[in-house]
C-alpha atoms as a PDB file:
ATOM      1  CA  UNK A   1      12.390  18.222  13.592  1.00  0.00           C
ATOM      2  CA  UNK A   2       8.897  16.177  13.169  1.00  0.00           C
ATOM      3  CA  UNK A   3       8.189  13.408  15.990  1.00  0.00           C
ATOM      4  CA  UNK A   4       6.655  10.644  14.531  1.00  0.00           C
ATOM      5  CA  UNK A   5       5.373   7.463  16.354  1.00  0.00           C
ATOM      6  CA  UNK A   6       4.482   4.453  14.871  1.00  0.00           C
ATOM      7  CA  UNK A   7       2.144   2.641  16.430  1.00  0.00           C
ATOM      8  CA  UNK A   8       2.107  -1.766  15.252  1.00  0.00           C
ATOM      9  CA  UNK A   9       5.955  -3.138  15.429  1.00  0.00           C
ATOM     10  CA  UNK A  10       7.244  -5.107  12.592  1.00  0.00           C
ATOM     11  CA  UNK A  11       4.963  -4.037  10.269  1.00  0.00           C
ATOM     12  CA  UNK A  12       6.493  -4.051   6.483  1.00  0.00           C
ATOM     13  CA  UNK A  13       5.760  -0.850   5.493  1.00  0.00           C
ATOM     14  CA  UNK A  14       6.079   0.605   9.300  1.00  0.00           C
ATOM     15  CA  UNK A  15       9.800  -0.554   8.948  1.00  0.00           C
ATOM     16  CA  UNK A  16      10.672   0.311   6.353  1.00  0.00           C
ATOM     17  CA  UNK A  17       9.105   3.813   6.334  1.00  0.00           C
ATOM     18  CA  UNK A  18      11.318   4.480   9.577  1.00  0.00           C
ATOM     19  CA  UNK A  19      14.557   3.004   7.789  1.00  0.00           C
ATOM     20  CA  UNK A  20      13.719   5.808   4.965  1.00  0.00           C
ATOM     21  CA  UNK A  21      13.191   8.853   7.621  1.00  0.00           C
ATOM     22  CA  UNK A  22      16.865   7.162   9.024  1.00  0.00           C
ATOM     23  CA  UNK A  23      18.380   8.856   5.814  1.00  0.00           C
ATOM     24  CA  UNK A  24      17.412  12.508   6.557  1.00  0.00           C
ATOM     25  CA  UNK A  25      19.443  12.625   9.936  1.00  0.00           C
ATOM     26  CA  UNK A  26      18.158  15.560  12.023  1.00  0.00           C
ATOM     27  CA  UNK A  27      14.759  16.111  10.126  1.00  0.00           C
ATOM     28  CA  UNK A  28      12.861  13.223  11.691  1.00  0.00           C
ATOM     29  CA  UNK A  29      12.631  11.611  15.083  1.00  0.00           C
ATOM     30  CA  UNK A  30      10.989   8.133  14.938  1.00  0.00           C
ATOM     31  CA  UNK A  31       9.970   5.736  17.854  1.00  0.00           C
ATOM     32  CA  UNK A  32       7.949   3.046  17.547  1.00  0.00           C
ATOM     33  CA  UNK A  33       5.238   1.068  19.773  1.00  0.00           C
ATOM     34  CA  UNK A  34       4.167  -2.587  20.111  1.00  0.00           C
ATOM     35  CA  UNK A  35      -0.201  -2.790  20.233  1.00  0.00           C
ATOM     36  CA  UNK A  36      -0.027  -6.133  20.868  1.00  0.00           C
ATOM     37  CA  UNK A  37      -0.353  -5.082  24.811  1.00  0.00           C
ATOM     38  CA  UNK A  38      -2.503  -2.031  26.524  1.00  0.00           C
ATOM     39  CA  UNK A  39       0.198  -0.821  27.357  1.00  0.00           C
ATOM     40  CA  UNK A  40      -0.089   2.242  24.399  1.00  0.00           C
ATOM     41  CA  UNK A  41      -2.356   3.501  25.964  1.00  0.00           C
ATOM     42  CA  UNK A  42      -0.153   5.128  29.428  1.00  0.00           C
ATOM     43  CA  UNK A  43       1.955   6.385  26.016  1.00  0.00           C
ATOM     44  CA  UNK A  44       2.393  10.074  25.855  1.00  0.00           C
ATOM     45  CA  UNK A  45       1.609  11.070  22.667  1.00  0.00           C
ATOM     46  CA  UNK A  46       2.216  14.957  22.668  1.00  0.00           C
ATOM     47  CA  UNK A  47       5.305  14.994  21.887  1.00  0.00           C
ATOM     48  CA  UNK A  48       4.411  13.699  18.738  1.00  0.00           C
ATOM     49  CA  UNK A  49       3.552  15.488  15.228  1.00  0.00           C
ATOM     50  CA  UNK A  50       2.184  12.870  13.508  1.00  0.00           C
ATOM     51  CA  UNK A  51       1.187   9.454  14.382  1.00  0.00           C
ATOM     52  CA  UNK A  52       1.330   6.267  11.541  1.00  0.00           C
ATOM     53  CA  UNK A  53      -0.657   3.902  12.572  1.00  0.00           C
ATOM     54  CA  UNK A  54       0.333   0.365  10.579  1.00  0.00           C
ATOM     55  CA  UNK A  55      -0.739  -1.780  13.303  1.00  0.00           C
ATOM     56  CA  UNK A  56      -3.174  -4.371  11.254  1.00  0.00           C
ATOM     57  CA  UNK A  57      -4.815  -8.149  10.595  1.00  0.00           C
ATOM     58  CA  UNK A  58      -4.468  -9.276   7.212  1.00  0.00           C
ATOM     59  CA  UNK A  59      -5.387 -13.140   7.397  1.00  0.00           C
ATOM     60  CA  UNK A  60      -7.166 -14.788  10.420  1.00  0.00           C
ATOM     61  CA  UNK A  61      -9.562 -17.628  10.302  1.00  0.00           C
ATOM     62  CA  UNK A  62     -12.996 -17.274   9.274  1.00  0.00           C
ATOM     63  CA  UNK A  63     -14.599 -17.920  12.450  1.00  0.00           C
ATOM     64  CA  UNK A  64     -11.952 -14.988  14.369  1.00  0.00           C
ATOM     65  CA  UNK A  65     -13.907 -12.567  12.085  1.00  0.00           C
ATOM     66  CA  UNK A  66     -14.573 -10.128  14.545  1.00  0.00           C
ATOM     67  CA  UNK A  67     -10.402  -9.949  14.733  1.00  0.00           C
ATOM     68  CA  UNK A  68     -10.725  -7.903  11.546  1.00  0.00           C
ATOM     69  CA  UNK A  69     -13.020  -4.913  12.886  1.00  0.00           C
ATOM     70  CA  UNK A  70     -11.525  -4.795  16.743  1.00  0.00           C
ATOM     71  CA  UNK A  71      -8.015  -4.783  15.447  1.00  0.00           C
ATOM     72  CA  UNK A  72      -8.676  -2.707  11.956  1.00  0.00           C
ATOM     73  CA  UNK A  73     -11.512  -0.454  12.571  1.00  0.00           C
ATOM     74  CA  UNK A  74     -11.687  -0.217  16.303  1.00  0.00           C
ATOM     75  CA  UNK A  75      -8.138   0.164  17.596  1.00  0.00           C
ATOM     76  CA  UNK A  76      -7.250   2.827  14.978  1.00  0.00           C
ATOM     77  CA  UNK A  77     -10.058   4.857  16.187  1.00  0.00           C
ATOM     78  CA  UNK A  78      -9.096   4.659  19.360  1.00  0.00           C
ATOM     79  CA  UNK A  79      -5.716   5.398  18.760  1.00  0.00           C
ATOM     80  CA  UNK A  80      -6.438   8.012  16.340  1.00  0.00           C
ATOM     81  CA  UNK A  81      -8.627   9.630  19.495  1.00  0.00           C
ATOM     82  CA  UNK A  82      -6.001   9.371  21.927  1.00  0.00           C
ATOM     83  CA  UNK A  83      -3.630  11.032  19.288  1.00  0.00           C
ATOM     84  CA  UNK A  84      -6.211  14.166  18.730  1.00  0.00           C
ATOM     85  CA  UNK A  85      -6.583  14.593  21.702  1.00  0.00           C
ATOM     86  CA  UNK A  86      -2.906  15.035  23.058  1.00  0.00           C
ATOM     87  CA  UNK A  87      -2.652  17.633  20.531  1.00  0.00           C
ATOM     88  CA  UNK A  88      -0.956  15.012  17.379  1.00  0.00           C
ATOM     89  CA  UNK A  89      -1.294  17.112  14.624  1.00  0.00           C
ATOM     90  CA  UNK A  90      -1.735  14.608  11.665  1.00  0.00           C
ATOM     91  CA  UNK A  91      -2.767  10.782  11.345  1.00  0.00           C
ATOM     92  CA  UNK A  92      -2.102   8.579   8.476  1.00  0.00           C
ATOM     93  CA  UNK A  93      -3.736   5.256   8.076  1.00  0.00           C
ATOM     94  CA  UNK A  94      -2.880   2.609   5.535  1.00  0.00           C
ATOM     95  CA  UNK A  95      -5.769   1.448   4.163  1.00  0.00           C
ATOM     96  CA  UNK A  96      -6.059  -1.125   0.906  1.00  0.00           C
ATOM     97  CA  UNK A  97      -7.396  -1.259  -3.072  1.00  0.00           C
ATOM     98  CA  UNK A  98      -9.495  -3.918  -1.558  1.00  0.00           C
ATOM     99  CA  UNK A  99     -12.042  -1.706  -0.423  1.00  0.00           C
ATOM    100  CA  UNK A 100     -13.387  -1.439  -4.281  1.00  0.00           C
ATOM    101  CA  UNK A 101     -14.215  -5.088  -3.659  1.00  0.00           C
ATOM    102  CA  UNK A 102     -13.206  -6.176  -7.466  1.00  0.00           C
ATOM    103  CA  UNK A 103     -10.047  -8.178  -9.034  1.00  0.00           C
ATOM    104  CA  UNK A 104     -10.107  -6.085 -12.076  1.00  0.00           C
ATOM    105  CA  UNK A 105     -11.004  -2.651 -13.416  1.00  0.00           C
ATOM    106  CA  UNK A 106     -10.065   1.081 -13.823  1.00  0.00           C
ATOM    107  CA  UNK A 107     -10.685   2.655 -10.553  1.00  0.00           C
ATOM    108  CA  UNK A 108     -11.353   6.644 -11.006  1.00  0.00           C
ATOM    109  CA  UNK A 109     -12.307   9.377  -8.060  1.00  0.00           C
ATOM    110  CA  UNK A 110     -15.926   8.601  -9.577  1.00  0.00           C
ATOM    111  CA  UNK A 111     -16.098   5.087  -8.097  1.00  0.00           C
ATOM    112  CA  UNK A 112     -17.427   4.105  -4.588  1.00  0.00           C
ATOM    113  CA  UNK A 113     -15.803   1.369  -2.591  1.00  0.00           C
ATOM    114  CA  UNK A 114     -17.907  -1.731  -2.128  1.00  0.00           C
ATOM    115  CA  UNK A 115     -15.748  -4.002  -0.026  1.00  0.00           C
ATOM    116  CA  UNK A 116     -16.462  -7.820  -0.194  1.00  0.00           C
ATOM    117  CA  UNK A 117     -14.106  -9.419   2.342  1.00  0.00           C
ATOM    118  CA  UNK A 118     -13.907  -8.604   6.282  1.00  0.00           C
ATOM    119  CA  UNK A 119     -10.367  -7.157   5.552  1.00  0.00           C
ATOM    120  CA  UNK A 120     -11.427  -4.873   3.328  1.00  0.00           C
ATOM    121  CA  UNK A 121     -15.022  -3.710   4.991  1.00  0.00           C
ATOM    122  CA  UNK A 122     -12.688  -3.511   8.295  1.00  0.00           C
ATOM    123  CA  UNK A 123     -10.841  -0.742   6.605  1.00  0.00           C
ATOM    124  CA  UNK A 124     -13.123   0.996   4.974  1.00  0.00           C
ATOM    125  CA  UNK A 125     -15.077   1.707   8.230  1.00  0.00           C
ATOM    126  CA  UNK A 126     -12.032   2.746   9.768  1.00  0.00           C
ATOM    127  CA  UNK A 127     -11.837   5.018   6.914  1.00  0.00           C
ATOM    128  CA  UNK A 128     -15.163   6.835   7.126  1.00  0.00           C
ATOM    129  CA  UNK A 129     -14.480   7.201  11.009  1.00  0.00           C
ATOM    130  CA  UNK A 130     -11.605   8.443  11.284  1.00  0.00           C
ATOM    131  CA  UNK A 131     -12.477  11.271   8.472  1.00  0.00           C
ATOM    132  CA  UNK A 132     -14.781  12.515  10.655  1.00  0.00           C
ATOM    133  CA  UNK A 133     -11.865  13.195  13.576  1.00  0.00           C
ATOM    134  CA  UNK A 134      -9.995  15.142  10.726  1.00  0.00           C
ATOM    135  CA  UNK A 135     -10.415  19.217  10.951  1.00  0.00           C
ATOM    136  CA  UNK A 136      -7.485  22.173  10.897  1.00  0.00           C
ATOM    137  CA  UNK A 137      -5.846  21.614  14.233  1.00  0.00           C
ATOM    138  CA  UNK A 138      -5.996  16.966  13.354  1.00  0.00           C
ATOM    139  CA  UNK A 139      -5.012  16.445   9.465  1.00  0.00           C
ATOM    140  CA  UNK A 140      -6.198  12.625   8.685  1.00  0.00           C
ATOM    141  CA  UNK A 141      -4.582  10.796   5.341  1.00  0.00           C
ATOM    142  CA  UNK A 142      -5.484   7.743   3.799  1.00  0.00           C
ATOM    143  CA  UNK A 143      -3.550   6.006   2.067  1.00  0.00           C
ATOM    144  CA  UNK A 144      -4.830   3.435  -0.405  1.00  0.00           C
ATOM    145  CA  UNK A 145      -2.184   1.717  -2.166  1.00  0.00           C
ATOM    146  CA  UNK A 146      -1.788  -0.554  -5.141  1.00  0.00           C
ATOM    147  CA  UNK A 147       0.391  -4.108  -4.297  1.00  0.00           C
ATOM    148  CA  UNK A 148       3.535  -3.057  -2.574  1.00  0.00           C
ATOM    149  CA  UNK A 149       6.898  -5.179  -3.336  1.00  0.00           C
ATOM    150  CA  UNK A 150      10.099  -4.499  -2.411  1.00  0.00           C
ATOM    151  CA  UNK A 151      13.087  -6.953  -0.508  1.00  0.00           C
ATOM    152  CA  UNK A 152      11.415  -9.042   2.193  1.00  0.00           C
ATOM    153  CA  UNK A 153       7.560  -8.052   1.395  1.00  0.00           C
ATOM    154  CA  UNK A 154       5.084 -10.753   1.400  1.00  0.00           C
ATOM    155  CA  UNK A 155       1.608 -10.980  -0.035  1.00  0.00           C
ATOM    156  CA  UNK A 156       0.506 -11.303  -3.769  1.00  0.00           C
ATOM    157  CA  UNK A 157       4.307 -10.030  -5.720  1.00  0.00           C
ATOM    158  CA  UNK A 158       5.861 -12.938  -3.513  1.00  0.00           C
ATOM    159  CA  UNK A 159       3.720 -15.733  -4.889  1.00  0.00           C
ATOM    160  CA  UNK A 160       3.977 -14.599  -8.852  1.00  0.00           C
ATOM    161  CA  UNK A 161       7.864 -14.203  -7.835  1.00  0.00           C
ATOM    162  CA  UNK A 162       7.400 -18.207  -7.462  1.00  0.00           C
ATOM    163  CA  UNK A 163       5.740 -18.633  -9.763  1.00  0.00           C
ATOM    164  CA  UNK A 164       7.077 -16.726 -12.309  1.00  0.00           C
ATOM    165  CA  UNK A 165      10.796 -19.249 -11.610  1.00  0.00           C
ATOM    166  CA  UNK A 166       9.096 -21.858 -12.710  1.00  0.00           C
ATOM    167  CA  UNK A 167       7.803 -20.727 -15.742  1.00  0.00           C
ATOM    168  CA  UNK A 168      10.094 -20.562 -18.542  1.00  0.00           C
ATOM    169  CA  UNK A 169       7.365 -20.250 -20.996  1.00  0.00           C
ATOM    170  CA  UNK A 170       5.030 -17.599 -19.975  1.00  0.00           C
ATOM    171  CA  UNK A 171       1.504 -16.097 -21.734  1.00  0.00           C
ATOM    172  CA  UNK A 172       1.679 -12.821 -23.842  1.00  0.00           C
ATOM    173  CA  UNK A 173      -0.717 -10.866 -21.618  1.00  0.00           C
ATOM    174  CA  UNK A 174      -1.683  -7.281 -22.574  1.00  0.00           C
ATOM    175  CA  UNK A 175      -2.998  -6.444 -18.956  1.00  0.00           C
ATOM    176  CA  UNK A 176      -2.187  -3.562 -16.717  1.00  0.00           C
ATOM    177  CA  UNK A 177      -1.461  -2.975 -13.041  1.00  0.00           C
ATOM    178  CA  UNK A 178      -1.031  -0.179 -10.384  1.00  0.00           C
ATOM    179  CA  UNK A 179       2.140  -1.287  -8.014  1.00  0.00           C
ATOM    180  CA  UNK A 180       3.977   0.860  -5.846  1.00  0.00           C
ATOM    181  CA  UNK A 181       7.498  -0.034  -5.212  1.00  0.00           C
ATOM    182  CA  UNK A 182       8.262   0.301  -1.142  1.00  0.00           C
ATOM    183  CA  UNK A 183      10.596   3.052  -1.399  1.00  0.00           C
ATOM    184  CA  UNK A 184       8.275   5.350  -3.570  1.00  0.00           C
ATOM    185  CA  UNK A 185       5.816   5.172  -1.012  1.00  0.00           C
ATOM    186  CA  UNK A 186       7.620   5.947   1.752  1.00  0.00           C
ATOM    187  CA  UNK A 187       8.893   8.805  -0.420  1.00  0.00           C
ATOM    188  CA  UNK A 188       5.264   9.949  -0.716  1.00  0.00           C
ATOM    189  CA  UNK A 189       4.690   9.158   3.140  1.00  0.00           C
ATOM    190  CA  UNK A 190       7.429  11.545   3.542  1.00  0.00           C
ATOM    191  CA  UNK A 191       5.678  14.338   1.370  1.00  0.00           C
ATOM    192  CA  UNK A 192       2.624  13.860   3.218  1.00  0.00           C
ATOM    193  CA  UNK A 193       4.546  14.066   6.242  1.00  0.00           C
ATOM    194  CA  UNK A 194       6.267  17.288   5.426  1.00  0.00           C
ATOM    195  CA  UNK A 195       3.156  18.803   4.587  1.00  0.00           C
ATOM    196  CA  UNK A 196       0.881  17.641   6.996  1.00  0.00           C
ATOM    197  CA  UNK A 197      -1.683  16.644   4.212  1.00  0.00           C
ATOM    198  CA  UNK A 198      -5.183  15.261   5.174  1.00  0.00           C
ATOM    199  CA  UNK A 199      -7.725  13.376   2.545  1.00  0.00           C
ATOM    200  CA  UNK A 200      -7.356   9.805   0.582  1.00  0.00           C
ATOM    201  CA  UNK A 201      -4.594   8.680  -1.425  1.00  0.00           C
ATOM    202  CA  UNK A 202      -3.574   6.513  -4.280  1.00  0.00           C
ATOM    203  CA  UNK A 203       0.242   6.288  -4.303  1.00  0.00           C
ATOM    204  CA  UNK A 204       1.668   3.911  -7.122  1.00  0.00           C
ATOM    205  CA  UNK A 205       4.590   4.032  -9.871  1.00  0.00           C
ATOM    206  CA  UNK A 206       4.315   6.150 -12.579  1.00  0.00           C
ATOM    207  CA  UNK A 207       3.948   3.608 -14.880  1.00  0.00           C
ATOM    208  CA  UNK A 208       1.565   0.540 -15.133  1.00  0.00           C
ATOM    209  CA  UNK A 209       3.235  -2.752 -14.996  1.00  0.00           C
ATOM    210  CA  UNK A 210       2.307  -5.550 -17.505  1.00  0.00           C
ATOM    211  CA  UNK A 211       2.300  -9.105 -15.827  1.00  0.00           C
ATOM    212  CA  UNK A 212       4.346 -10.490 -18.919  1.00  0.00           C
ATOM    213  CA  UNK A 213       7.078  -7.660 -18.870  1.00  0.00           C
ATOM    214  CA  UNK A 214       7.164  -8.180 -15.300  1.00  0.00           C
ATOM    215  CA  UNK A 215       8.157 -11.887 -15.607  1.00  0.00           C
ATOM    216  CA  UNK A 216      10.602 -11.514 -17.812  1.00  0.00           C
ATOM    217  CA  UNK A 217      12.436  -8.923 -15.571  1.00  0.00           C
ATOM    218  CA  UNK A 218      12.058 -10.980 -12.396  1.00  0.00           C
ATOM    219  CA  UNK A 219      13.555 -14.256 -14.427  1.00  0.00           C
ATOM    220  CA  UNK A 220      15.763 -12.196 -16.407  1.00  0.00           C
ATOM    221  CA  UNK A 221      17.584 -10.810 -12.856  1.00  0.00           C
ATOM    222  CA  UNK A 222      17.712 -14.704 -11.790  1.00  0.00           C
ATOM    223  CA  UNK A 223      19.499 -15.332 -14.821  1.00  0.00           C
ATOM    224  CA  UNK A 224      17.224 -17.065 -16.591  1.00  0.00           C
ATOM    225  CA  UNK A 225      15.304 -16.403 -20.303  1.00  0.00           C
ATOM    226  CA  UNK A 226      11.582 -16.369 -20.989  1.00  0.00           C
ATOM    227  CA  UNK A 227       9.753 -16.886 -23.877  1.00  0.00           C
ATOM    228  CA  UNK A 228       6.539 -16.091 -24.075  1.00  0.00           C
ATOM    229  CA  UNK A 229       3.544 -17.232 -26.034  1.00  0.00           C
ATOM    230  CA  UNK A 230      -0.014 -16.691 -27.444  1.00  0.00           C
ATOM    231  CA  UNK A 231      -1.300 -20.177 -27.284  1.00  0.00           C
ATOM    232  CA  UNK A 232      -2.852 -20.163 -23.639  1.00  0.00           C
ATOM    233  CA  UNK A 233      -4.532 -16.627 -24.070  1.00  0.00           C
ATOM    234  CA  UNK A 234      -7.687 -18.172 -25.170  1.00  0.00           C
ATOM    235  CA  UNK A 235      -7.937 -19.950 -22.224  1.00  0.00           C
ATOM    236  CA  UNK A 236      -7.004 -17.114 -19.945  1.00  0.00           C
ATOM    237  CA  UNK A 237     -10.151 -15.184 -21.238  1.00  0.00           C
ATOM    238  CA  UNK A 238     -12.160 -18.005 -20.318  1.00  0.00           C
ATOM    239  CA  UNK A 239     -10.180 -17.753 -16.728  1.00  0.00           C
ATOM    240  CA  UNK A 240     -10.880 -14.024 -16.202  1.00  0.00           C
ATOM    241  CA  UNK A 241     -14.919 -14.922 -16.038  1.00  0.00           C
ATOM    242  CA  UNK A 242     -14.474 -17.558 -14.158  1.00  0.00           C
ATOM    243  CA  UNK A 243     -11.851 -17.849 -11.655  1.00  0.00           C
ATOM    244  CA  UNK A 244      -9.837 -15.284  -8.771  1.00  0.00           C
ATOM    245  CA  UNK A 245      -6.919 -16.123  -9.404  1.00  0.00           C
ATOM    246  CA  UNK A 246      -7.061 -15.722 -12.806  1.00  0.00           C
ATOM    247  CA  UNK A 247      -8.192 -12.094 -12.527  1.00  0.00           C
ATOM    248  CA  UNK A 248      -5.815 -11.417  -9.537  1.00  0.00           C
ATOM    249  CA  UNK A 249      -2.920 -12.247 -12.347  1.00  0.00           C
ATOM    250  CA  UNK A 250      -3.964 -11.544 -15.644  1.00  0.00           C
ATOM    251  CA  UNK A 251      -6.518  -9.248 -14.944  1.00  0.00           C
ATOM    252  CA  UNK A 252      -6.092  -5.370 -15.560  1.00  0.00           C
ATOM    253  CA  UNK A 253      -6.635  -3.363 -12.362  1.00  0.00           C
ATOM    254  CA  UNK A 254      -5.401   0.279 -12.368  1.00  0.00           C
ATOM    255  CA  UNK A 255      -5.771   3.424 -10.994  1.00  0.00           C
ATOM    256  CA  UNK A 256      -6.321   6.816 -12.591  1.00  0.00           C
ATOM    257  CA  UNK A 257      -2.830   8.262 -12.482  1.00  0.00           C
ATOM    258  CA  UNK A 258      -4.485  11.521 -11.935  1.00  0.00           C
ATOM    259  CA  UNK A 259      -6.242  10.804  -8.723  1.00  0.00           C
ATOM    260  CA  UNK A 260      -5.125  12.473  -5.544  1.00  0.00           C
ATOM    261  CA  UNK A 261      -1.313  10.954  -4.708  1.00  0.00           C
ATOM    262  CA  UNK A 262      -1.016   9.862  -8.547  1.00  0.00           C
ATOM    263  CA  UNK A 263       1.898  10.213 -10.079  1.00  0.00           C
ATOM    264  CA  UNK A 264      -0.180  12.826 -12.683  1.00  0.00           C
ATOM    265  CA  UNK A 265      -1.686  14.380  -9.384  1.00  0.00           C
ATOM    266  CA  UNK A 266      -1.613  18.211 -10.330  1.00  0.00           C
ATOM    267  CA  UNK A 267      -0.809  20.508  -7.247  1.00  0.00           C
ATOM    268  CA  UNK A 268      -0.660  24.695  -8.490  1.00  0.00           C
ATOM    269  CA  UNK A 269       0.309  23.180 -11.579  1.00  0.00           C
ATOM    270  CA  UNK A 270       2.793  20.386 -10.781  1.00  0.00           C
ATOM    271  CA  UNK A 271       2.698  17.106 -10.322  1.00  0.00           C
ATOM    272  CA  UNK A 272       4.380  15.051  -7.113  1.00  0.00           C
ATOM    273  CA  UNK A 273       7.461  13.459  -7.490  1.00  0.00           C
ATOM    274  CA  UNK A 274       8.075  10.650  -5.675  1.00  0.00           C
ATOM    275  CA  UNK A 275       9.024   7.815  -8.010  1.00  0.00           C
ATOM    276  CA  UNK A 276      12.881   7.953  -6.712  1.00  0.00           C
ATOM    277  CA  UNK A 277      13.185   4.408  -7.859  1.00  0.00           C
ATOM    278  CA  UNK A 278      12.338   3.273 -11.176  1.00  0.00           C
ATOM    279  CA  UNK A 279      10.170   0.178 -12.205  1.00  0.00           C
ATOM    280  CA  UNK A 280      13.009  -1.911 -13.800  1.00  0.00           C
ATOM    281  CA  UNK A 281      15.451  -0.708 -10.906  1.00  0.00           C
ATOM    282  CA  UNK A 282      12.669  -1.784  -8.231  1.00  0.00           C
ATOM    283  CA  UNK A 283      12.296  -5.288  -9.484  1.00  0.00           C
ATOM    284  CA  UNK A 284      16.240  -5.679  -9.789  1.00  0.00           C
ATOM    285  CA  UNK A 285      16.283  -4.473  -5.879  1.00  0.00           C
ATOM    286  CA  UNK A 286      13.907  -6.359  -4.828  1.00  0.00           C
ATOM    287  CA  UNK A 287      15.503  -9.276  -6.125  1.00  0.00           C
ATOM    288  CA  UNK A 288      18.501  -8.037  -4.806  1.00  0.00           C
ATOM    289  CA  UNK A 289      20.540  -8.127  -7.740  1.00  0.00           C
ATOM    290  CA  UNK A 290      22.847  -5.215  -7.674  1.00  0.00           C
END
């Protein structure tokens, strides 16, 4: 049976990670521990296999900056220390698509991060230190992620859900996106977990999701019709140049499906499997229409 700790309560994808180990009764052991405290730090930790460390600041004021690196960078090394130490045998760290520091594009193995925000440079340096700790007896993974939606997640798919009710009439976009849907990556967590893999990771769906398509789905499983239209696309162009938002929803920003953890990821010859929900299923879940 694999121990696993995860260290940051209440974290979405912490959660809901240990609610997917819950179905393979007698495979995994899970506890979990606040950081809020110091208290972590009289923790035990070698009892444990593998430690997940979700524990995080996404959005604090500008002038708690520093919150970013002590929380992000610093505490995860320091937990990821402790856990090497006591004789953990793997760490996996969330990390974000944010450390590419762009809105749009087609992110490849070939491109190097260039973070822009404090969230994203916290990470990254997290990243580069805790590589370092990784060697044969301490696997490290990295997990860089697409969005992530699913029931109760908050963040960027929980705005354009909003938005997307009000909008009967909706632009005919052609763009693309990497998303991951929460239960295929705890899937893949699970994989990783099972095979106590080290390196970096780009988890998403096995298909790229089109902001119009996904409109219509989220209306269509609130029982309402969409029609879409041509007329604004002009204007969206114009958008794309000039404006965030407009590239954060109407841009196109993928990954290669053949980088490590993509769903065309070859491994002696096969891919990895861990789509076990697909895209139109996911968005009917997450709106919990069943």
């Amino acid at each position: 049976m694999k121990q696993i700790l995860i260290t940051g309560a209440n974290s979405y994808i912490g959660t809901s990670l240990e609610s997917w180990l819950a179905k393979y009764p007698g495979k995994y052991s899970v506890d979990t521990i606040d950081m809020e405290s110091d208290s972590w730090r009289d923790k035990d930790f070698s009892s444990y296999d593998v430690v997940f460390h979700v524990a995080a600041v996404v959005h604090v004021k500008e002038k708690n900056i520093e919150k970013y690196f002590k929380v992000n960078r610093d505490l995860a090394i320091e937990v990821a220390q402790k856990a090497k130490q006591e004789g953990v045998k793997q760490f996996i760290f969330p990390s974000t698509m944010g450390v590419y520091g762009v809105e749009t594009g087609y992110i490849t193995k070939d491109i190097m991060p260039n973070p822009k925000t404090a969230y994203a440079k916290s990470k990254l340096e997290a990243e580069k230190k805790l590589l370092i700790l990784n060697d044969e007896k301490f696997k490290v993974a990295i997990l860089r992620p697409p969005i992530v939606y699913g029931r109760g997640c908050k963040g960027n798919y929980l705005r354009l859900v909003k938005l997307a009710l009000r909008m009967p009439v909706f632009p005919e976009i052609s763009n693309k996106r990497s998303m991951i849907y929460i239960d295929n990556l705890c899937e893949f967590i699970r994989l990783l977990i099972d095979n106590c893999s080290s390196g970096i990771f780009f988890p998403q769906n096995k298909e790229y999701v089109n902001i119009t398509e996904l409109v219509k789905l989220i209306r269509k499983f609130h029982g309402k019709g969409t029609n879409t239209t041509k007329i604004f696309n002009l204007g969206i162009k114009v958008g794309l140049i000039f404006f965030k938002t407009f590239r954060k929803v109407f841009g196109s920003f993928v990954y290669d499906k053949g980088m490590p953890g993509g769903p065309e990821y070859m491994i002696d010859g096969q891919s990895i499997n861990y789509e076990v929900v697909s895209f139109e299923k996911s968005i009917k879940y997450t709106e919990r229409i069943v």
